[in-house]
PDB file of N, CA and C in Angstrom:
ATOM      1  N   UNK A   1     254.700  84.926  -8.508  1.00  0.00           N
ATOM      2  CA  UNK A   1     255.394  86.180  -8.604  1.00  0.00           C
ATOM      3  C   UNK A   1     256.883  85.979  -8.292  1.00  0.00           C
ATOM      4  N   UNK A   2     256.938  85.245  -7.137  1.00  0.00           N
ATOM      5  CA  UNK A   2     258.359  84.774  -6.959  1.00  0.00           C
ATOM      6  C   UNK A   2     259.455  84.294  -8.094  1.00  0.00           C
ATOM      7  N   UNK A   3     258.629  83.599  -9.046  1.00  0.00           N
ATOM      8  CA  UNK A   3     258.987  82.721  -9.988  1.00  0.00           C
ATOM      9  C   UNK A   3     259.475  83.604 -11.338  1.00  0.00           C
ATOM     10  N   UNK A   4     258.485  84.720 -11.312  1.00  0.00           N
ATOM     11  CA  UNK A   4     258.850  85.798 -11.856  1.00  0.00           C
ATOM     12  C   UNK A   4     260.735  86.039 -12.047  1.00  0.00           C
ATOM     13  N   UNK A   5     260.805  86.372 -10.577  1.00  0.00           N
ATOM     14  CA  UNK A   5     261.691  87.196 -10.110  1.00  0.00           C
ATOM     15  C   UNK A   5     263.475  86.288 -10.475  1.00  0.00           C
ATOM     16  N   UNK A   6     262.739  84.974 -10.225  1.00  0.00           N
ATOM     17  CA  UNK A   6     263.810  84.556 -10.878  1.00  0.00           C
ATOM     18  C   UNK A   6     263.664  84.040 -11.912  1.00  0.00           C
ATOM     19  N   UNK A   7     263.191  84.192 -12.885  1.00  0.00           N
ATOM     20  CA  UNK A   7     263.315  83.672 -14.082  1.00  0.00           C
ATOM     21  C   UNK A   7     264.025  85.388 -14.852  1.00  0.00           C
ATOM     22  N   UNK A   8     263.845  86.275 -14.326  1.00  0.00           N
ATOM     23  CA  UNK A   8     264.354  87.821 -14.663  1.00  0.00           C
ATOM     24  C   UNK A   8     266.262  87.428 -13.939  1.00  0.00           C
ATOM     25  N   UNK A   9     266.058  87.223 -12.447  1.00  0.00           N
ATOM     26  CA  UNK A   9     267.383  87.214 -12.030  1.00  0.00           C
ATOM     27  C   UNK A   9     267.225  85.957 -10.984  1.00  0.00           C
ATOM     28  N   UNK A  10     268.657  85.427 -11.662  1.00  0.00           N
ATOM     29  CA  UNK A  10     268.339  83.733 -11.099  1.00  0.00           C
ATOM     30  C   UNK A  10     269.060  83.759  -9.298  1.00  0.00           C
ATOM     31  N   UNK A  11     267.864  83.458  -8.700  1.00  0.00           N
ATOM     32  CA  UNK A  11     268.561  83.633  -7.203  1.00  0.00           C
ATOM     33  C   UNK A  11     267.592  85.124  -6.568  1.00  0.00           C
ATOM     34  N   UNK A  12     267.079  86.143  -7.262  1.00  0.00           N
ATOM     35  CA  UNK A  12     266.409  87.014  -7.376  1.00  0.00           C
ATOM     36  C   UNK A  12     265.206  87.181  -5.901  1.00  0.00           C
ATOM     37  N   UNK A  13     264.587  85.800  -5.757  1.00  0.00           N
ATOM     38  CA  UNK A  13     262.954  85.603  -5.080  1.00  0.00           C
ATOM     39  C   UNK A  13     264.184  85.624  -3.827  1.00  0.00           C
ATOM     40  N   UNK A  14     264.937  84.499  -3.645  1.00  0.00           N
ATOM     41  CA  UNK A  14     265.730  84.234  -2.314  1.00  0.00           C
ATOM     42  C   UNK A  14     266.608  85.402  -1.566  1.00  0.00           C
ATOM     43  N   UNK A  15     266.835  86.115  -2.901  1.00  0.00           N
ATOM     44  CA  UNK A  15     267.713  87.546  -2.284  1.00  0.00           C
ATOM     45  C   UNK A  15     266.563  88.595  -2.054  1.00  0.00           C
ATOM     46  N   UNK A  16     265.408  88.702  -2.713  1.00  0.00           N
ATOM     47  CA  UNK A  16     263.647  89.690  -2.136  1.00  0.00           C
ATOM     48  C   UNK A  16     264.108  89.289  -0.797  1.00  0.00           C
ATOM     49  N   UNK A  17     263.675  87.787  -0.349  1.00  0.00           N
ATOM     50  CA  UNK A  17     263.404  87.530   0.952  1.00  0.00           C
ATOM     51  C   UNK A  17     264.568  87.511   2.071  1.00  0.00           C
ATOM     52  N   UNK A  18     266.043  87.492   1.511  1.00  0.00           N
ATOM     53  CA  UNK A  18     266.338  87.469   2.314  1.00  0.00           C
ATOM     54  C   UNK A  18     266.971  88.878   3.096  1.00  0.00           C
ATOM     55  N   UNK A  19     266.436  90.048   1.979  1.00  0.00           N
ATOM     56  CA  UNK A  19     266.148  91.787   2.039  1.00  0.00           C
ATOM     57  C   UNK A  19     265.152  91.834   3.338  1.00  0.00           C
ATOM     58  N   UNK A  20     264.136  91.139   2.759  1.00  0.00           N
ATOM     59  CA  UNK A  20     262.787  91.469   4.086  1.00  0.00           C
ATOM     60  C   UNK A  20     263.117  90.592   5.379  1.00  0.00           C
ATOM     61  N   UNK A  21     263.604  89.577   5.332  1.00  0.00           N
ATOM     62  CA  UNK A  21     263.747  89.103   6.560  1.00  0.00           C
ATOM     63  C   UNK A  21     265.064  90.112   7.710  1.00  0.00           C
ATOM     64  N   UNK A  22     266.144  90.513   6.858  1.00  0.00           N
ATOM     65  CA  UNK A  22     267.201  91.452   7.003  1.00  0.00           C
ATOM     66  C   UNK A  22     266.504  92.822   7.330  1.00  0.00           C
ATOM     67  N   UNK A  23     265.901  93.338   7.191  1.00  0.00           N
ATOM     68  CA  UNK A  23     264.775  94.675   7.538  1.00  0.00           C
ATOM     69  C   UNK A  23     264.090  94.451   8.528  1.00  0.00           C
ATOM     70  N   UNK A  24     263.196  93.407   8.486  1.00  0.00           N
ATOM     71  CA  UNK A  24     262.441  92.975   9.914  1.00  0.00           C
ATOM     72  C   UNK A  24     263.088  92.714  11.535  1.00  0.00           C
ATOM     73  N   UNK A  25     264.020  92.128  11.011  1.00  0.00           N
ATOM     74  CA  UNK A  25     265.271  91.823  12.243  1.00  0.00           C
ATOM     75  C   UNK A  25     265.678  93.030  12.794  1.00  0.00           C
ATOM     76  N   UNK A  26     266.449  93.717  11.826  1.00  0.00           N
ATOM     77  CA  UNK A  26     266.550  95.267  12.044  1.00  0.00           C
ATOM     78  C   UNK A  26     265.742  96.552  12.964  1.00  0.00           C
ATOM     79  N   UNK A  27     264.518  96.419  12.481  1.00  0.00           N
ATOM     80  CA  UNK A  27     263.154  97.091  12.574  1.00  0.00           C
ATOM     81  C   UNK A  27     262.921  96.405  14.105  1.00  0.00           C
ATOM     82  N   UNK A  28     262.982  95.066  14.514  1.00  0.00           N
ATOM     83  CA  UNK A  28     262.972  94.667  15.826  1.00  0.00           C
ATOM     84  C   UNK A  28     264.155  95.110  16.741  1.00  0.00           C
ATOM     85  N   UNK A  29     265.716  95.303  16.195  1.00  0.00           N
ATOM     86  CA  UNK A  29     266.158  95.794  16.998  1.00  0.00           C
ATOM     87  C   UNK A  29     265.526  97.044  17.806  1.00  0.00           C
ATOM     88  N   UNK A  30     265.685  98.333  16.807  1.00  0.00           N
ATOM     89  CA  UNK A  30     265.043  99.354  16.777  1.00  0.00           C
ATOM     90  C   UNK A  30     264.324  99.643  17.660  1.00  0.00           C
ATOM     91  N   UNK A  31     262.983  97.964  17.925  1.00  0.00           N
ATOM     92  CA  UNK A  31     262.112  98.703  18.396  1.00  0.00           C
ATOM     93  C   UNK A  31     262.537  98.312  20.007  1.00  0.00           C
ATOM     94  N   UNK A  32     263.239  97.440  19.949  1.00  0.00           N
ATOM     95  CA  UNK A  32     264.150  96.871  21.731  1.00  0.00           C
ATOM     96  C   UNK A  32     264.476  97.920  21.982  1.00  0.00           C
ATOM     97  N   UNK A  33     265.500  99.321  21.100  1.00  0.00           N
ATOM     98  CA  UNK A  33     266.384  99.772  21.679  1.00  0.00           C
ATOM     99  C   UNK A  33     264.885 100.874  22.022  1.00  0.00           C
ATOM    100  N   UNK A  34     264.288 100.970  21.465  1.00  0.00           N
ATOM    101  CA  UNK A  34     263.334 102.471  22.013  1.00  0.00           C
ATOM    102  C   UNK A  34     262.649 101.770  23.323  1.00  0.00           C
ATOM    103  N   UNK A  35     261.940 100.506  23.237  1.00  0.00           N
ATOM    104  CA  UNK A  35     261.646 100.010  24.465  1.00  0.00           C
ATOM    105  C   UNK A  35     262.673 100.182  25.341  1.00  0.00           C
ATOM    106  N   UNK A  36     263.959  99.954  25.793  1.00  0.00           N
ATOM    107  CA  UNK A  36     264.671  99.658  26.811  1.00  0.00           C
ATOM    108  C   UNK A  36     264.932 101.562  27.074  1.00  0.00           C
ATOM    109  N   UNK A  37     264.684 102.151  26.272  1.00  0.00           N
ATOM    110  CA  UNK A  37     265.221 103.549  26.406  1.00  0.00           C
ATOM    111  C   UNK A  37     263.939 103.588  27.032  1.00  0.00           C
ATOM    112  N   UNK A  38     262.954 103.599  26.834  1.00  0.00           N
ATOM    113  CA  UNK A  38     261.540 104.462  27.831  1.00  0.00           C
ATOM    114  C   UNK A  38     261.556 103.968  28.927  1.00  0.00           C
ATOM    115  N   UNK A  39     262.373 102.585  29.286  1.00  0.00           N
ATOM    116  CA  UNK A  39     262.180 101.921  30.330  1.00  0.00           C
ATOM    117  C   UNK A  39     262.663 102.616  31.175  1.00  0.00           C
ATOM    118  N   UNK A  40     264.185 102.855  30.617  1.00  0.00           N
ATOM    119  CA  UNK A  40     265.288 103.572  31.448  1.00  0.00           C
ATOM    120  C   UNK A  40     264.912 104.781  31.939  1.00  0.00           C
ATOM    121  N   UNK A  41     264.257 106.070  31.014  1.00  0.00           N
ATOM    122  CA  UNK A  41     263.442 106.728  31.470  1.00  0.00           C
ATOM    123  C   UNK A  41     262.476 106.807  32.235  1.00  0.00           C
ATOM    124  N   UNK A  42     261.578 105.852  32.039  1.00  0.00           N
ATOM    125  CA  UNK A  42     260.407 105.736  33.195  1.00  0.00           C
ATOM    126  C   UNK A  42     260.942 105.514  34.784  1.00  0.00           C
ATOM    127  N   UNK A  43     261.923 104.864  34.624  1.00  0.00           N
ATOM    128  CA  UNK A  43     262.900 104.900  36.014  1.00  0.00           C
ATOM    129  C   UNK A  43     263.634 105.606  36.898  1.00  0.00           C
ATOM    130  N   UNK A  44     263.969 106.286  35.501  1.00  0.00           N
ATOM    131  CA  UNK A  44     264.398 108.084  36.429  1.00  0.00           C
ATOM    132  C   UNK A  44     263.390 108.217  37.001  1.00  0.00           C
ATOM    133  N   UNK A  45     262.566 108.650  36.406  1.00  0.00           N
ATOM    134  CA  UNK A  45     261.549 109.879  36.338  1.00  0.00           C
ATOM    135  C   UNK A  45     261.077 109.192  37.937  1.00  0.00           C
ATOM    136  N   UNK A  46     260.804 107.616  38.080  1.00  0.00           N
ATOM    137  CA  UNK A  46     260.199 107.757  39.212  1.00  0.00           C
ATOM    138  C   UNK A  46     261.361 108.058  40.561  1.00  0.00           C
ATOM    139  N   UNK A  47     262.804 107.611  40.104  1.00  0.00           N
ATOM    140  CA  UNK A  47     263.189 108.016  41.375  1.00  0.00           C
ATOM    141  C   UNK A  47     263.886 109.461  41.321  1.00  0.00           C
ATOM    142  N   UNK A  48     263.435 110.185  40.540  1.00  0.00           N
ATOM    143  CA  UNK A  48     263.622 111.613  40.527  1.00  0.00           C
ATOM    144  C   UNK A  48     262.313 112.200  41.173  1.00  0.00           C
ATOM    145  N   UNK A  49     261.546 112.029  41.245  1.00  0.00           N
ATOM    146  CA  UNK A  49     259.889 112.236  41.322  1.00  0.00           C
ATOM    147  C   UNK A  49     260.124 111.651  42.965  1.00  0.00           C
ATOM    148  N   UNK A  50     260.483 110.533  43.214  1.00  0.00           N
ATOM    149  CA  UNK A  50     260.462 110.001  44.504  1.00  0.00           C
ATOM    150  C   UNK A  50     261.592 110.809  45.703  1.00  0.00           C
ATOM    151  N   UNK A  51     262.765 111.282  45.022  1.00  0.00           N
ATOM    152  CA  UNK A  51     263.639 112.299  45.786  1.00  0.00           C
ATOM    153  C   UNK A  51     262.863 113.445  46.002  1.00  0.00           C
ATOM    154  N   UNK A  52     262.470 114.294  44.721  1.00  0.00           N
ATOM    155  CA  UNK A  52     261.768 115.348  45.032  1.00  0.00           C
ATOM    156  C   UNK A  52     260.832 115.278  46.241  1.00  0.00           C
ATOM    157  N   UNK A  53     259.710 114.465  45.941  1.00  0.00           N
ATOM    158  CA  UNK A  53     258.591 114.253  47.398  1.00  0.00           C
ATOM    159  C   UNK A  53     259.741 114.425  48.445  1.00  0.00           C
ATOM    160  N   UNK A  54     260.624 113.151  48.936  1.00  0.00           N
ATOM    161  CA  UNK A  54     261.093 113.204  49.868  1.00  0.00           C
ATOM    162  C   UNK A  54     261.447 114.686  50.265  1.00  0.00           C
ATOM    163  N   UNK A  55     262.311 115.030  49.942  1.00  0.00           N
ATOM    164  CA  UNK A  55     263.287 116.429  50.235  1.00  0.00           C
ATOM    165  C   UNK A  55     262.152 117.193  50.373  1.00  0.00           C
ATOM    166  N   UNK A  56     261.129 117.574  49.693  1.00  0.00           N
ATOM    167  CA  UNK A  56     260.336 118.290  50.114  1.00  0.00           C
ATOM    168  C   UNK A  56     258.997 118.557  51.322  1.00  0.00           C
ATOM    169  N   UNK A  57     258.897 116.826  51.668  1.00  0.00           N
ATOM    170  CA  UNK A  57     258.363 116.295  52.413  1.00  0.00           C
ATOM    171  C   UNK A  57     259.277 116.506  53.816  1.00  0.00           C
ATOM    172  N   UNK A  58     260.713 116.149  53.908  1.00  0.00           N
ATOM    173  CA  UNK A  58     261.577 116.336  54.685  1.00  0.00           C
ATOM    174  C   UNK A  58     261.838 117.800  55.482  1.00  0.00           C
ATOM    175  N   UNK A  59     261.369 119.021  54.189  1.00  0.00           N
ATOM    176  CA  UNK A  59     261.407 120.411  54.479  1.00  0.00           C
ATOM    177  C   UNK A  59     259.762 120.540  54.937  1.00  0.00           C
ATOM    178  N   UNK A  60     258.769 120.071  54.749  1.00  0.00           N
ATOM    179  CA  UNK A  60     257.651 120.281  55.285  1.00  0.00           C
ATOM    180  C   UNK A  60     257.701 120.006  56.520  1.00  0.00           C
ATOM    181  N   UNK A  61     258.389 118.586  57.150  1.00  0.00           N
ATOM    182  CA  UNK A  61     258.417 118.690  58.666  1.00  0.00           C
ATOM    183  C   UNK A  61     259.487 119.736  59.206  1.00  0.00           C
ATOM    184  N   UNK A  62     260.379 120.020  58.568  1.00  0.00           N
ATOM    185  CA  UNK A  62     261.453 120.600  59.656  1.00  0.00           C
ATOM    186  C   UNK A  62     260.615 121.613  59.758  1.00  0.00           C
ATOM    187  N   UNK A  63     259.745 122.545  59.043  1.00  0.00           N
ATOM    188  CA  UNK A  63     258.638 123.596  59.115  1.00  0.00           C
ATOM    189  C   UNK A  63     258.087 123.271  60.486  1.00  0.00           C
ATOM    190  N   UNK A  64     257.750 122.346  60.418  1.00  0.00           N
ATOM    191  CA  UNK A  64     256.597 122.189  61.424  1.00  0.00           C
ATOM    192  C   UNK A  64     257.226 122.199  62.760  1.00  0.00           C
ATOM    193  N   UNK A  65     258.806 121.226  62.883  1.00  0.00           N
ATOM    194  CA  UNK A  65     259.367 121.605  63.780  1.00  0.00           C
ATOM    195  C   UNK A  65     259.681 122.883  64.155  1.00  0.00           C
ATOM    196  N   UNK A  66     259.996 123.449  63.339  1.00  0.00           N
ATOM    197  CA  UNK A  66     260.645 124.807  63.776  1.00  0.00           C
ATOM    198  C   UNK A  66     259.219 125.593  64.584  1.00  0.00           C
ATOM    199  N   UNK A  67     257.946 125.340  64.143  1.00  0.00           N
ATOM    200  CA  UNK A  67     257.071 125.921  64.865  1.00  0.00           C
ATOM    201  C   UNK A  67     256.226 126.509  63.826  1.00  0.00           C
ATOM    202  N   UNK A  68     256.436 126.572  62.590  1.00  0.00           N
ATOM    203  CA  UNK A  68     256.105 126.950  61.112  1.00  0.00           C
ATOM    204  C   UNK A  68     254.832 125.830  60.700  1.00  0.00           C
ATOM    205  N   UNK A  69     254.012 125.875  61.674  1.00  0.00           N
ATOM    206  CA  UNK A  69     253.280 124.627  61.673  1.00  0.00           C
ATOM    207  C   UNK A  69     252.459 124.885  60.054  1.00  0.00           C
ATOM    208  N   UNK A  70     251.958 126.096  60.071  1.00  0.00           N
ATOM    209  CA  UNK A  70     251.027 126.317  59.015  1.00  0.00           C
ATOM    210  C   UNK A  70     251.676 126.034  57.134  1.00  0.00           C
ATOM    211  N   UNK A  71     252.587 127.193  57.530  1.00  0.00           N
ATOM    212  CA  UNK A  71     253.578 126.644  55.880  1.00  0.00           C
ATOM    213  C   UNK A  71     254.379 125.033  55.734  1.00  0.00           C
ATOM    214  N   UNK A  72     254.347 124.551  56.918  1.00  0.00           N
ATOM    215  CA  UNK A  72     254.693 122.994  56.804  1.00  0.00           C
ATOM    216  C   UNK A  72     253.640 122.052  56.746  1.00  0.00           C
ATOM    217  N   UNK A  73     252.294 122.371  56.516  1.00  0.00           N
ATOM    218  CA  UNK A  73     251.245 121.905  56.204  1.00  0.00           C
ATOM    219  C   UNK A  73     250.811 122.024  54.994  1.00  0.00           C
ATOM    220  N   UNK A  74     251.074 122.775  54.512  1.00  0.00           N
ATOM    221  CA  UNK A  74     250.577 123.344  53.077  1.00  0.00           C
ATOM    222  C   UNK A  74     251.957 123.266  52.379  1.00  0.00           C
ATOM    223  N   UNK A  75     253.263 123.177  52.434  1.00  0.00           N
ATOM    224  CA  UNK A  75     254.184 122.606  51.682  1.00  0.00           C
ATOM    225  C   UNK A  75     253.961 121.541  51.482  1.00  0.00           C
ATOM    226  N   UNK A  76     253.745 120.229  52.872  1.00  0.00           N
ATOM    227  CA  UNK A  76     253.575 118.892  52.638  1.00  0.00           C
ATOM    228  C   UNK A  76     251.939 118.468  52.022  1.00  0.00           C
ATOM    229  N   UNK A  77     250.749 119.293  52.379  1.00  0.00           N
ATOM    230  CA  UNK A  77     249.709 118.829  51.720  1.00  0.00           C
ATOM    231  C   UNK A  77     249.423 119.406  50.032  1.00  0.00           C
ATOM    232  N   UNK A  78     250.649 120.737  49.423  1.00  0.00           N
ATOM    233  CA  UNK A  78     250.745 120.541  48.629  1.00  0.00           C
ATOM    234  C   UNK A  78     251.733 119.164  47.815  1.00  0.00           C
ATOM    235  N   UNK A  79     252.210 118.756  48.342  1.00  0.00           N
ATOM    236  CA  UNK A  79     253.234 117.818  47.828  1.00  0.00           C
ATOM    237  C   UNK A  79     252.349 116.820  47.509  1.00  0.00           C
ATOM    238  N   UNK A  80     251.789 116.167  48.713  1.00  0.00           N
ATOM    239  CA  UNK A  80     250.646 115.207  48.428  1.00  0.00           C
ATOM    240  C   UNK A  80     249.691 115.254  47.709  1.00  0.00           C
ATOM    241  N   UNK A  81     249.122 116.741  47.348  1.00  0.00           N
ATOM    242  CA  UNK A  81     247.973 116.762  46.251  1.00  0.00           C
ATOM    243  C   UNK A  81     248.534 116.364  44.883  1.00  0.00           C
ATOM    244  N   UNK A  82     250.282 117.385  44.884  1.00  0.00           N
ATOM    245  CA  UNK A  82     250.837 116.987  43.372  1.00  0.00           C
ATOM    246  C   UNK A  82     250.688 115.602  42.758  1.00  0.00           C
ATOM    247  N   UNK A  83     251.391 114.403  44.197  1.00  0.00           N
ATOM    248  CA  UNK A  83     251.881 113.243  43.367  1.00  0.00           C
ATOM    249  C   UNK A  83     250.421 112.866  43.219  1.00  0.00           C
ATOM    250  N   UNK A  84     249.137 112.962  43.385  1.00  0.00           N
ATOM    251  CA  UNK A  84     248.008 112.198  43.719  1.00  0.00           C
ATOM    252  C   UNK A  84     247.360 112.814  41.847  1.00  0.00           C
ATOM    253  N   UNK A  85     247.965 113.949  41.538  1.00  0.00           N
ATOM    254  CA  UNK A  85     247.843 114.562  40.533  1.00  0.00           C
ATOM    255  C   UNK A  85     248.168 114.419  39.228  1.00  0.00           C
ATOM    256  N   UNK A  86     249.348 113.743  39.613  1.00  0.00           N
ATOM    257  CA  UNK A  86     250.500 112.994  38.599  1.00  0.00           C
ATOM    258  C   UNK A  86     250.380 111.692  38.679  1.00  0.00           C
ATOM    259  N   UNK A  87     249.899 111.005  39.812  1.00  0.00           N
ATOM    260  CA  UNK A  87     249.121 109.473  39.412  1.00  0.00           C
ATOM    261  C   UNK A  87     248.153 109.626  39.068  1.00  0.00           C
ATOM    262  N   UNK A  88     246.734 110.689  38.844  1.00  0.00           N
ATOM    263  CA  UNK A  88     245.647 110.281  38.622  1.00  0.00           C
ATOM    264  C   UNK A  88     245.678 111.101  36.729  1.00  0.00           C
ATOM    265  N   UNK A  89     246.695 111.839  36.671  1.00  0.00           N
ATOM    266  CA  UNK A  89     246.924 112.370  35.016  1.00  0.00           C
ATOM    267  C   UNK A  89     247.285 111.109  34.396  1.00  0.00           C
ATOM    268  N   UNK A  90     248.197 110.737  34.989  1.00  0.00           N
ATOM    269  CA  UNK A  90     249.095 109.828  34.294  1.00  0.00           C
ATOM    270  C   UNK A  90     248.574 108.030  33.770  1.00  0.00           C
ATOM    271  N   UNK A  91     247.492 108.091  35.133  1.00  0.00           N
ATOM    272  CA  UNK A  91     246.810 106.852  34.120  1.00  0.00           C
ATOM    273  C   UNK A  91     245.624 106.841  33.749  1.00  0.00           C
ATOM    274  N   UNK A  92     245.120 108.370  33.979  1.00  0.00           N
ATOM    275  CA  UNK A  92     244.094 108.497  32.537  1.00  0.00           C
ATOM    276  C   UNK A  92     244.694 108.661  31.371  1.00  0.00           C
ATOM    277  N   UNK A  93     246.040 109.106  31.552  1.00  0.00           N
ATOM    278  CA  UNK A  93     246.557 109.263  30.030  1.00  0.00           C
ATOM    279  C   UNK A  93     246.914 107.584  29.402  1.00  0.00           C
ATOM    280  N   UNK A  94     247.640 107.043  30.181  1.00  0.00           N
ATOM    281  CA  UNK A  94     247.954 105.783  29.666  1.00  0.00           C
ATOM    282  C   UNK A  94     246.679 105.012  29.116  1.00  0.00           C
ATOM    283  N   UNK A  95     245.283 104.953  30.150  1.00  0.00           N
ATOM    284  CA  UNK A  95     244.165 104.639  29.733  1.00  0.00           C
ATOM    285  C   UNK A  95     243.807 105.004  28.196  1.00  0.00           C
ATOM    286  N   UNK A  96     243.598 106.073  28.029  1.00  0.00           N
ATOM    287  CA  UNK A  96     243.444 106.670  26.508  1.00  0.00           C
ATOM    288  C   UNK A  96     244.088 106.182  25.512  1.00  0.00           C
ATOM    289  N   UNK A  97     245.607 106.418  26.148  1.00  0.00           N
ATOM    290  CA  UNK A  97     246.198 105.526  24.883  1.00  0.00           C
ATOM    291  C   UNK A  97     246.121 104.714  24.668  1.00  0.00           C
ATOM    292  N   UNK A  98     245.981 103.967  25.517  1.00  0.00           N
ATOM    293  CA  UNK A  98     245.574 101.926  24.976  1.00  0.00           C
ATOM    294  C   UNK A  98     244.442 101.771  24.470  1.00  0.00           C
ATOM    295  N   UNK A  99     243.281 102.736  24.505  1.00  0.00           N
ATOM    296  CA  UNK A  99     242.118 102.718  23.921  1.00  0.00           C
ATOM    297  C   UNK A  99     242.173 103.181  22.284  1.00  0.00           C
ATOM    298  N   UNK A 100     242.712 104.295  22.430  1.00  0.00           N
ATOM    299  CA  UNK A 100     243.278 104.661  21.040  1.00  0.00           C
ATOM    300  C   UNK A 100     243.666 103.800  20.231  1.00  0.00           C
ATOM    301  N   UNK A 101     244.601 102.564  20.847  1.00  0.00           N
ATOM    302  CA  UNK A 101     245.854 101.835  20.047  1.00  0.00           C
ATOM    303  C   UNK A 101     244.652 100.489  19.502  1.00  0.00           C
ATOM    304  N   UNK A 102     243.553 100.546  20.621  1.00  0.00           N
ATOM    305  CA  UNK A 102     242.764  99.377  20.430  1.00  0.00           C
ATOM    306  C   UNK A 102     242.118  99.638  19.564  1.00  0.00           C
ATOM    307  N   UNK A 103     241.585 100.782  19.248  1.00  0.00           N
ATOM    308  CA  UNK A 103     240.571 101.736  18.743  1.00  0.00           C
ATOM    309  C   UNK A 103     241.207 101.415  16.750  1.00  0.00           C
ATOM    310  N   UNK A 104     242.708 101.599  16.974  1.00  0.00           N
ATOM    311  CA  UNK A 104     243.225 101.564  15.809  1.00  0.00           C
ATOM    312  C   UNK A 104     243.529 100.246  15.171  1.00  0.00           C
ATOM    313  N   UNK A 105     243.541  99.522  16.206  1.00  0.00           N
ATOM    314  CA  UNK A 105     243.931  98.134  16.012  1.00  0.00           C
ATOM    315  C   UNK A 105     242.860  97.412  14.880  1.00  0.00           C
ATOM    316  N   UNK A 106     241.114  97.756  16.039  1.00  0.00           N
ATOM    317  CA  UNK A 106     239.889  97.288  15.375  1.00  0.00           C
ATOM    318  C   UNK A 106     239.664  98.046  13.853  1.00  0.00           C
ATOM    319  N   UNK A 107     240.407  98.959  13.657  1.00  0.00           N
ATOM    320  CA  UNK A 107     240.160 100.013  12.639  1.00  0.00           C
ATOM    321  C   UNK A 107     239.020 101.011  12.696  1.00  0.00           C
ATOM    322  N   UNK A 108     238.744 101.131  14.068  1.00  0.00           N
ATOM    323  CA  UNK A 108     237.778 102.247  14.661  1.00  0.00           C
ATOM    324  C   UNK A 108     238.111 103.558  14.423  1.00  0.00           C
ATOM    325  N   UNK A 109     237.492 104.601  13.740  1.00  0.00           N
ATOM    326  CA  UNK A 109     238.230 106.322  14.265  1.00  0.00           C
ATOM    327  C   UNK A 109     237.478 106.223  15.716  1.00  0.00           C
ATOM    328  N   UNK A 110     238.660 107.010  16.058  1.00  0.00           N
ATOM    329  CA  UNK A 110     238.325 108.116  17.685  1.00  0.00           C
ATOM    330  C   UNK A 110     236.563 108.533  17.361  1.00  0.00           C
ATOM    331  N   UNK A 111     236.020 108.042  18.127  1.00  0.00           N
ATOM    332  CA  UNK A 111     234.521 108.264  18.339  1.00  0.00           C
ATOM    333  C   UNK A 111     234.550 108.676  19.624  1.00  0.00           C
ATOM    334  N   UNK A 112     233.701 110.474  19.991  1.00  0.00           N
ATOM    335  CA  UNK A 112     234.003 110.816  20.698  1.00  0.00           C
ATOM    336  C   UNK A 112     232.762 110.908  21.094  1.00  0.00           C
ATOM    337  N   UNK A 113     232.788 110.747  23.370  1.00  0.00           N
ATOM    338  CA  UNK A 113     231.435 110.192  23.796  1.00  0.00           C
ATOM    339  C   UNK A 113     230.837 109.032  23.629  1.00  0.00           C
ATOM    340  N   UNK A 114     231.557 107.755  22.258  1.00  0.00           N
ATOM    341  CA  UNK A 114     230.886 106.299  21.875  1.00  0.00           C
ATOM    342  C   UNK A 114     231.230 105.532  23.446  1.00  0.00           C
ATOM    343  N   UNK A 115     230.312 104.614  23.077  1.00  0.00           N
ATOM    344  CA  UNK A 115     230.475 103.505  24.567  1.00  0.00           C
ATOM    345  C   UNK A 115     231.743 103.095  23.991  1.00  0.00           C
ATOM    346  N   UNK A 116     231.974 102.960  25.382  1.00  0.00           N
ATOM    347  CA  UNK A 116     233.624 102.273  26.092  1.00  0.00           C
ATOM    348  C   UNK A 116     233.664 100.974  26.372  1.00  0.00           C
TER     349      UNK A 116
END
């Protein structure tokens, strides 16, 4: 087929390939720059997520100091239920998705209830 291509346009097969190799390179940047962007994100998020606890954790004791024993218990044991909430969402979700991706990989559909 190659042979084709240049016997139509001479140089033709080498300029196909050197289109697709020029696209692929590309297509890998692409996919660095979205990787390094979720990274960057995932990094906030935890030390945005990690300030929040604090500060709020910080206002749960001064509660308690002040003598506010009850609402500084339930500020801070809500705080603690959240993050325990947001780690236990967060890697059933990740779980799923890698199952999914595997799922798609094998060329499986989503079989729902199939052994795991």
């Amino acid at each position: 087929m190659l042979a084709g291509f240049n016997a139509v346009i001479p140089g033709g097969a080498e300029r196909l390939l050197a289109m697709a190799e020029r696209q692929e390179a590309h297509r890998q940047q692409l996919e660095n720059r979205h990787l390094a962007g979720q990274q960057r994100r995932s990094w906030a998020g935890l030390i945005a997520g990690f300030a929040l606890a604090c500060g709020f954790l910080y206002a749960s004791y001064s509660l308690i100091i002040q003598g506010l024993g009850l609402y500084g218990m339930f500020l801070g044991g809500g705080v603690i239920v959240s993050l325990v909430a947001v780690f236990v969402i967060g890697t059933t979700s990740q779980s799923n998705e890698r199952r999914s991706r595997f799922d798609r990989l094998l060329g499986r559909g989503a079989t729902a209830g199939g052994p795991r």
